[in-house]
C-alpha atoms as a PDB file:
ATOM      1  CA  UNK A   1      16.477  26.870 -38.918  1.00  0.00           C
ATOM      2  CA  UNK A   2      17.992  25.322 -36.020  1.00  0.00           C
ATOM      3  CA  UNK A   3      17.654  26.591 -32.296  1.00  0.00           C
ATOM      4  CA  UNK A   4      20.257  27.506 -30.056  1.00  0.00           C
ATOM      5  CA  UNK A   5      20.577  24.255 -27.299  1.00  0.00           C
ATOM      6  CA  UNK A   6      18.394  24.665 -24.422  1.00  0.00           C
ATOM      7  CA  UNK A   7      15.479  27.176 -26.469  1.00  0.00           C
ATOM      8  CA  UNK A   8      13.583  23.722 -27.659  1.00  0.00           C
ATOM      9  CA  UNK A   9      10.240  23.065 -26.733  1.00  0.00           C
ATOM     10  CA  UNK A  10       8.806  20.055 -24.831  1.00  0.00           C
ATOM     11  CA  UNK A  11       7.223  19.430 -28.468  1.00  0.00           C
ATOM     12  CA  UNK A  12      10.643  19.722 -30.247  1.00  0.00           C
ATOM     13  CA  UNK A  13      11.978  17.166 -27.390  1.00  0.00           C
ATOM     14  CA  UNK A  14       9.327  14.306 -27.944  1.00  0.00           C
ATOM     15  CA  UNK A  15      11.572  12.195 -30.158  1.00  0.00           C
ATOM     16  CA  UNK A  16      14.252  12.381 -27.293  1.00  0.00           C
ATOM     17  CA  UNK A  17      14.425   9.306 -25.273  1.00  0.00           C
ATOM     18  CA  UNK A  18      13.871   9.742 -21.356  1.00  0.00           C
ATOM     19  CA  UNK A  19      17.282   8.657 -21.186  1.00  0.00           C
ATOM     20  CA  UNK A  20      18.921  11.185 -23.683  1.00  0.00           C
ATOM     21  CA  UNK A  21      16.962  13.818 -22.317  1.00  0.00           C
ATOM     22  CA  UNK A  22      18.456  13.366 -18.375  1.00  0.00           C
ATOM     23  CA  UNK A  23      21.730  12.329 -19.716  1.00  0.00           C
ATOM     24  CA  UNK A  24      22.422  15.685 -21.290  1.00  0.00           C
ATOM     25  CA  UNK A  25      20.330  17.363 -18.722  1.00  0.00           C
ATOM     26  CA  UNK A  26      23.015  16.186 -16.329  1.00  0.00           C
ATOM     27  CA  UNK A  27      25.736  17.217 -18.323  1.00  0.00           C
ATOM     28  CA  UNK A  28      24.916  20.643 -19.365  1.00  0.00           C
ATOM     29  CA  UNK A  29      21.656  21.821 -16.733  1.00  0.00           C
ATOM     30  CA  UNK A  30      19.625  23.014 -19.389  1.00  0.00           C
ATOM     31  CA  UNK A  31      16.396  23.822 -18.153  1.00  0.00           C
ATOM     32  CA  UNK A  32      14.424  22.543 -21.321  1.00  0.00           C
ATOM     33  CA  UNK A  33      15.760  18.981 -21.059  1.00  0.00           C
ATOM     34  CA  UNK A  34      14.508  19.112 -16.971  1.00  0.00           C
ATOM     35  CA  UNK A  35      11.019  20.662 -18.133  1.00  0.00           C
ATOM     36  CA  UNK A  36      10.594  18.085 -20.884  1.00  0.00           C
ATOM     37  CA  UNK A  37      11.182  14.775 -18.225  1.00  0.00           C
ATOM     38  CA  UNK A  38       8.566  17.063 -15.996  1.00  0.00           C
ATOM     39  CA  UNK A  39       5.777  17.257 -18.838  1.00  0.00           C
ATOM     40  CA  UNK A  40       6.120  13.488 -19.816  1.00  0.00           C
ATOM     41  CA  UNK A  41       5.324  11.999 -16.452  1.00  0.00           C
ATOM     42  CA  UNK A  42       3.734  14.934 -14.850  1.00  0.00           C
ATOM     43  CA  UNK A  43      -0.175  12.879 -15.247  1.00  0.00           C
ATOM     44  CA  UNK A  44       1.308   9.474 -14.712  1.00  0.00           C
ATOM     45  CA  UNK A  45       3.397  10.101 -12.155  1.00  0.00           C
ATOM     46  CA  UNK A  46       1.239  12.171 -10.293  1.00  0.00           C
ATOM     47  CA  UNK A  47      -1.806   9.562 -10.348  1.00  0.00           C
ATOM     48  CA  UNK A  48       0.521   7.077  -9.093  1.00  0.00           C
ATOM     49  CA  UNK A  49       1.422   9.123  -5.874  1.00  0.00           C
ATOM     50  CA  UNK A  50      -2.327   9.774  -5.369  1.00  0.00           C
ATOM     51  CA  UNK A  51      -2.993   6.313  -5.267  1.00  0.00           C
ATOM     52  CA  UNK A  52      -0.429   5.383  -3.131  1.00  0.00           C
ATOM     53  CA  UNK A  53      -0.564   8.080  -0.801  1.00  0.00           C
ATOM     54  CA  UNK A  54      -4.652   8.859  -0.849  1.00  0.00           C
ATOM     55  CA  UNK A  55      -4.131  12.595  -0.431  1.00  0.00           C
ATOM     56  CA  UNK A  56      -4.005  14.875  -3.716  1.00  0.00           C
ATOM     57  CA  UNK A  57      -2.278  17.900  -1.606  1.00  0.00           C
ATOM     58  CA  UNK A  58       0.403  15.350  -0.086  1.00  0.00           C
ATOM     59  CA  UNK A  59       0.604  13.681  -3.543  1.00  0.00           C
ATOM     60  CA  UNK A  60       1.673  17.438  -5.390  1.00  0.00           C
ATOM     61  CA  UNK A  61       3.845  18.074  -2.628  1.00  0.00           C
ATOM     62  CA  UNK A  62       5.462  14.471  -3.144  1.00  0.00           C
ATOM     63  CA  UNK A  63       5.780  14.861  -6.818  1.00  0.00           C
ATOM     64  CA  UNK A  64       7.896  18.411  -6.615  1.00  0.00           C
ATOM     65  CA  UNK A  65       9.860  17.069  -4.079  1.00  0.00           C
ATOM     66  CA  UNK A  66      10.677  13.922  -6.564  1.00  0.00           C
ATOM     67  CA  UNK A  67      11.547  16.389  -9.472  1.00  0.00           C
ATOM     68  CA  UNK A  68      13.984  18.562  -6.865  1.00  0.00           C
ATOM     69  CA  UNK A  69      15.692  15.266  -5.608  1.00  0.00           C
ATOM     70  CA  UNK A  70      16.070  14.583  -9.620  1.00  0.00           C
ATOM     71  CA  UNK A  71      17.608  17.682  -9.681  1.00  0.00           C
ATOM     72  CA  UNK A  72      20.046  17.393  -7.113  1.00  0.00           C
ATOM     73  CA  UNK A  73      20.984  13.300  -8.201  1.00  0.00           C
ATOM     74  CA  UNK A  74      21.241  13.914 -11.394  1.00  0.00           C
ATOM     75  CA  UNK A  75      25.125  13.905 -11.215  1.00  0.00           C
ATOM     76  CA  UNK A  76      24.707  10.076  -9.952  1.00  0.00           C
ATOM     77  CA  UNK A  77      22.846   8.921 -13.268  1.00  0.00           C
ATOM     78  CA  UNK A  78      24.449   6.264 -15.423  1.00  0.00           C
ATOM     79  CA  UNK A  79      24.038   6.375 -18.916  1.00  0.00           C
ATOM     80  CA  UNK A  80      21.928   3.926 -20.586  1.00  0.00           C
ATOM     81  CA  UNK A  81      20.004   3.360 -16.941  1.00  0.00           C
ATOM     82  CA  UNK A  82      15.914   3.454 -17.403  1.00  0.00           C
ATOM     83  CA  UNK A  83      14.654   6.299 -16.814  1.00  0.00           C
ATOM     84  CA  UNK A  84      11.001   5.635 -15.562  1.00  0.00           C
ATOM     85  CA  UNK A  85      11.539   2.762 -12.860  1.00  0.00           C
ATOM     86  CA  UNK A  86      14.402   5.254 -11.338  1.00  0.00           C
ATOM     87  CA  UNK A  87      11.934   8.100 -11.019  1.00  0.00           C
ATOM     88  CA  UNK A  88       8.921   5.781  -9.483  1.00  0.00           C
ATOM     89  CA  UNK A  89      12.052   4.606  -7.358  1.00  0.00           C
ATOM     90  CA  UNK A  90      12.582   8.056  -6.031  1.00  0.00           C
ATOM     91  CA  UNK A  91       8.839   9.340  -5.846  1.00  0.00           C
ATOM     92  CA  UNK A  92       8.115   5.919  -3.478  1.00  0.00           C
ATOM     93  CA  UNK A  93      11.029   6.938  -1.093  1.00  0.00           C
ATOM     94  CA  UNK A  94       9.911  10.998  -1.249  1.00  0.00           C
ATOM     95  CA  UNK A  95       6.243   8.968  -0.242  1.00  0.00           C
ATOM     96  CA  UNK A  96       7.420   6.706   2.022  1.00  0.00           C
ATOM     97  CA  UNK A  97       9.475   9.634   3.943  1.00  0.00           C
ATOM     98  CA  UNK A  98       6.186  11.477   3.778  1.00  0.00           C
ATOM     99  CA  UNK A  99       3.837   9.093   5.362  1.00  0.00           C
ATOM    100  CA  UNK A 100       6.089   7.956   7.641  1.00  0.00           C
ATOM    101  CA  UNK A 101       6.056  12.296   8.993  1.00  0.00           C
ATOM    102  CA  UNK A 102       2.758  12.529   9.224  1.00  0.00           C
ATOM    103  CA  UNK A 103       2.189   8.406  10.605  1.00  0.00           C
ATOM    104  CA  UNK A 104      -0.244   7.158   8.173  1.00  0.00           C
ATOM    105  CA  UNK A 105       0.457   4.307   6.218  1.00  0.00           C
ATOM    106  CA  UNK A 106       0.172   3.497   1.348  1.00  0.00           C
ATOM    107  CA  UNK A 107      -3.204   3.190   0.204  1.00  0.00           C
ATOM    108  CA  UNK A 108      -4.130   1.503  -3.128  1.00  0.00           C
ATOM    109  CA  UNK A 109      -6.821   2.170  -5.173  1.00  0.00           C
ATOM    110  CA  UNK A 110      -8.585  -1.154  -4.799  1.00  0.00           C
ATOM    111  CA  UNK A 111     -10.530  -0.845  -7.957  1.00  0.00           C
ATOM    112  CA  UNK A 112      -7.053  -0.747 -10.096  1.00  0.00           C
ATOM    113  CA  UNK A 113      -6.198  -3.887 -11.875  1.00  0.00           C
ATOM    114  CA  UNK A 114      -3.371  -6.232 -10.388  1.00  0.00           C
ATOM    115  CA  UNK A 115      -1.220  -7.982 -12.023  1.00  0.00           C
ATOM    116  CA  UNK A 116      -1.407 -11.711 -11.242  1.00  0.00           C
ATOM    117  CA  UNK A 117       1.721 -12.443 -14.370  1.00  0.00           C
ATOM    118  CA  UNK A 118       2.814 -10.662 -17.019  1.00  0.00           C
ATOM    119  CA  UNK A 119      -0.063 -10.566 -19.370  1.00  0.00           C
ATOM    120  CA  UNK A 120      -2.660 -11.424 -16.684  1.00  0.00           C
ATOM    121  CA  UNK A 121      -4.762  -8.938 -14.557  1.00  0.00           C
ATOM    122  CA  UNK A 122      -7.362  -8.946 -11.506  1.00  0.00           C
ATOM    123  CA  UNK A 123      -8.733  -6.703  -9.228  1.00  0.00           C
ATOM    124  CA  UNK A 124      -7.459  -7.556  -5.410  1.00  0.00           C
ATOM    125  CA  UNK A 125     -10.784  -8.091  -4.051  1.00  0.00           C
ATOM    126  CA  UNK A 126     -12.050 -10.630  -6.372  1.00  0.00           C
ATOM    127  CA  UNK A 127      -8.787 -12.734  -6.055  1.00  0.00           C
ATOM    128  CA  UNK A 128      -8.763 -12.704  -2.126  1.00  0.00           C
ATOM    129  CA  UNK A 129     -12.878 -13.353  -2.276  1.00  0.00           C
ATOM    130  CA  UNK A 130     -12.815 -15.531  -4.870  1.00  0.00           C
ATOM    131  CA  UNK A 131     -15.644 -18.077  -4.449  1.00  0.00           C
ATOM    132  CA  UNK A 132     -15.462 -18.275  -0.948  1.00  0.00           C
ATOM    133  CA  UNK A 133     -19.174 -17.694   0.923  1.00  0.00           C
ATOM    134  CA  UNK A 134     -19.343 -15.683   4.254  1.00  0.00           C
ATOM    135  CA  UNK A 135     -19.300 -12.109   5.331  1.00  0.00           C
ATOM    136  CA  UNK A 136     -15.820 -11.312   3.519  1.00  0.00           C
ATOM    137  CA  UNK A 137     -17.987 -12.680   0.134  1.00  0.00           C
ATOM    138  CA  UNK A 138     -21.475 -11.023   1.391  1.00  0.00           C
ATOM    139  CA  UNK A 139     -20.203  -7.437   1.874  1.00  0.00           C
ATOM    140  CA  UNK A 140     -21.096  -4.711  -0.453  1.00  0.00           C
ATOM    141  CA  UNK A 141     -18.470  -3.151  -2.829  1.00  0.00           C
ATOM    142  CA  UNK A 142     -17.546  -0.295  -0.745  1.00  0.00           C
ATOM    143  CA  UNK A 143     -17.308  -2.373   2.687  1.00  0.00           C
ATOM    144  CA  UNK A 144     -15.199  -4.929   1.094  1.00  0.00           C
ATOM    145  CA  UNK A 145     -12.809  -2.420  -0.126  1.00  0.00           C
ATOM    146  CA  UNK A 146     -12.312  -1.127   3.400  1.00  0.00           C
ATOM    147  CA  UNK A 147     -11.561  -4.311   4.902  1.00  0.00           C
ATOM    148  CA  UNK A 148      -8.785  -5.095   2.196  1.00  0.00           C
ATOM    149  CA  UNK A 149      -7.396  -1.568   2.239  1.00  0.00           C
ATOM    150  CA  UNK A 150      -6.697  -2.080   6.192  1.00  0.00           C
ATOM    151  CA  UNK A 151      -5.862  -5.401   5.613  1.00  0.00           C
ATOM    152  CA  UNK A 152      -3.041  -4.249   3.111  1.00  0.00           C
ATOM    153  CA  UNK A 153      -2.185  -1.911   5.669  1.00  0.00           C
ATOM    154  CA  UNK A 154      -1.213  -4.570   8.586  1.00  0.00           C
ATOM    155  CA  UNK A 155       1.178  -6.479   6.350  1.00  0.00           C
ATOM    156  CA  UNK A 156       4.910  -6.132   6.890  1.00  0.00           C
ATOM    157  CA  UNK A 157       6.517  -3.082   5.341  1.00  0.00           C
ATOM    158  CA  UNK A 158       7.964  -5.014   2.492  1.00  0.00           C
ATOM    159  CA  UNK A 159       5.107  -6.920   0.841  1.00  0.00           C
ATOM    160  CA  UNK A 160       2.736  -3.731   1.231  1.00  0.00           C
ATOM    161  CA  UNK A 161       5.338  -1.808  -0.474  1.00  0.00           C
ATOM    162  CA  UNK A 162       5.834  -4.612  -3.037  1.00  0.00           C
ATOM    163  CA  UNK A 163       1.717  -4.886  -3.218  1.00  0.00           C
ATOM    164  CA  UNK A 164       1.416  -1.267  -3.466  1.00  0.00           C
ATOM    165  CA  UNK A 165       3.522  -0.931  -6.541  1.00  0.00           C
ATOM    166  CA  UNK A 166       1.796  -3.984  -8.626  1.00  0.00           C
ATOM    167  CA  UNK A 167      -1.584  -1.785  -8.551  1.00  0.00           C
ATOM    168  CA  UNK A 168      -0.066   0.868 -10.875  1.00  0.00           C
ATOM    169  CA  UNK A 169      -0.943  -0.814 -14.384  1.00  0.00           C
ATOM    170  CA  UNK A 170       1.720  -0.150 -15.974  1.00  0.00           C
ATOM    171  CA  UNK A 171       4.483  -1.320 -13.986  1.00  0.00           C
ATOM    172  CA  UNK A 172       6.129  -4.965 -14.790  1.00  0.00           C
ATOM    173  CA  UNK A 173       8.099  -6.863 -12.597  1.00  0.00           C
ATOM    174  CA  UNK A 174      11.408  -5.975 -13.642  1.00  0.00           C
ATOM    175  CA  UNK A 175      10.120  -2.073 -13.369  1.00  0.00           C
ATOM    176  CA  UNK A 176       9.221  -2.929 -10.028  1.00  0.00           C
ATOM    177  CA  UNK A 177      12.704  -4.915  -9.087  1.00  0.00           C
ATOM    178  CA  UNK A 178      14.333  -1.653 -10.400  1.00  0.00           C
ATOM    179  CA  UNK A 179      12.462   0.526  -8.190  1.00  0.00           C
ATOM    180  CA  UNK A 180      12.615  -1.595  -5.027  1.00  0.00           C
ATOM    181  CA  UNK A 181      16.529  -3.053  -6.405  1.00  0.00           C
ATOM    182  CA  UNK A 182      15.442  -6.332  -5.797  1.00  0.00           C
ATOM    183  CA  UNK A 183      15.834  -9.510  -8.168  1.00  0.00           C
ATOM    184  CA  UNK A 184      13.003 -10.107  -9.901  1.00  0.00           C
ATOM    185  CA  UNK A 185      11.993 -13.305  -8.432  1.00  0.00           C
ATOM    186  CA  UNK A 186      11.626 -11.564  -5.135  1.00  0.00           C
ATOM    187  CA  UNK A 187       8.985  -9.275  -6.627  1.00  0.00           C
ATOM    188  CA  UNK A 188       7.448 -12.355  -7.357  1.00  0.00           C
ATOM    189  CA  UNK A 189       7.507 -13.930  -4.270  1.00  0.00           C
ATOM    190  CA  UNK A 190       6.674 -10.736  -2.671  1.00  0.00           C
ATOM    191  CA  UNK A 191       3.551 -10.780  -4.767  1.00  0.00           C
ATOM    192  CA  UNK A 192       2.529 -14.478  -3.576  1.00  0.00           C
ATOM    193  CA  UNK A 193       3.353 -13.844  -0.042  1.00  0.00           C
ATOM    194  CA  UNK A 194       1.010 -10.619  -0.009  1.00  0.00           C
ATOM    195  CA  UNK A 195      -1.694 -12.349  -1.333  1.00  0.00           C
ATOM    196  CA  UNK A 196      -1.352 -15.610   0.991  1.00  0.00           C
ATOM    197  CA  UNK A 197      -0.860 -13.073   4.026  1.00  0.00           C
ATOM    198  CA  UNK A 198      -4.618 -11.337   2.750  1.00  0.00           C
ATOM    199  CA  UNK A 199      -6.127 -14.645   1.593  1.00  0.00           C
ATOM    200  CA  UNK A 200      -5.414 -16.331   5.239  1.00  0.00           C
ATOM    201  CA  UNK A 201      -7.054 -12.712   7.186  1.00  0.00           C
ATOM    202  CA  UNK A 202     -10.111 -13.106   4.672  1.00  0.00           C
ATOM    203  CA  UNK A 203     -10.625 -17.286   5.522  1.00  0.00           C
ATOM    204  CA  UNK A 204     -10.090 -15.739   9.396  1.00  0.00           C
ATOM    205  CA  UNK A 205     -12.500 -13.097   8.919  1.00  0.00           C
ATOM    206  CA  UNK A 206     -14.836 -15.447   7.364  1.00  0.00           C
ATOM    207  CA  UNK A 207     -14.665 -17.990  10.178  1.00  0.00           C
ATOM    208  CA  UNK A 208     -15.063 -15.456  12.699  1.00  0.00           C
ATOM    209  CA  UNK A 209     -17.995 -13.806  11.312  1.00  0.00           C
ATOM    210  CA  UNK A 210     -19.904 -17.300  10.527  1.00  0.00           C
ATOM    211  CA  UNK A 211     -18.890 -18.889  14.175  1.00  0.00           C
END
């Protein structure tokens, strides 16, 4: 028997792409479409937002706020336009805006895996310690992650937010070009910078510690 539009369950919705789902959503506000997007990235998208914003309460706030502002937009989406890189793009600004009211700066989750290409991960820490020797090298798991997580914290605006993004595991480059609507050669180079930027503090850190 076939249901009226609008009475379908998130399970009757699975086969719906993100994209069909928000397109009609946009055309004919039916509440079932908007619950459906909410259900599929409610766990992803929420982990992201605690990683990147290191709060849990801040991170719910952030994440209804993103779903409201996908409510109010959703007259400006194209059809055809991926979904998922255009919500992380709006849940990063919703963060951004709410770090920048309460002055703290991202976080990362230091543990999370990093990717280095395409098909290659690392964890941050190992890359910028490498097999270099002195106190950067000597310090214990927990210490080390400090020092890179306010290292991150002192680059410039756009490579930590660039940085930032590359430790959810799931996002490619081109997902992360979407979000930040750069080319995808400048999330590269983003990328390298970063990592020069923390690989030059960690030779500094080194040399001050062993002088």
């Amino acid at each position: 028997m076939m249901k009226a539009p609008g009475t379908e369950t998130v399970e009757d919705l699975a086969p719906t792409t993100d994209e069909e789902l928000l397109s009609r959503y946009r055309e004919t506000g039916q509440a079932g479409d908007f619950d459906a997007l909410v259900h599929r990235y409610q766990n992803e998208l929420y982990r992201y937002l605690v990683r990147y914003l290191g709060d849990s309460a801040l991170a719910e706030d952030v994440f209804q706020n993103t779903f409201l502002q996908v409510h109010l937009k959703k007259s400006l989406y194209e059809d055809g336009r991926p979904v998922r890189p255009w919500l992380y793009s709006i849940a990063t600004h919703q963060a951004v805006d709410a770090l920048r009211k309460v002055g703290r700066h991202p976080t990362v989750s230091l543990d999370q895996r990093v990717a280095s290409s395409e098909n290659e991960a690392g964890s941050l820490v190992d890359l910028l310690v490498g097999e270099d020797s002195g106190p950067l090298a000597e310090l214990q798991g927990q210490e080390r992650a400090e020092w890179v997580r306010q290292s991150v914290a002192r680059l410039p605006d756009t490579l930590r937010e660039t940085l930032t993004l590359a430790y959810h595991q799931d996002l490619k480059y081109r997902e992360i070009a979407e979000i930040l609507d750069i080319p995808v050669g400048t999330v590269k180079s983003r990328l390298h910078a970063a990592l020069a930027k923390l690989q030059q503090m960690a030779k500094a850190a080194n040399r001050d510690g062993s002088s």
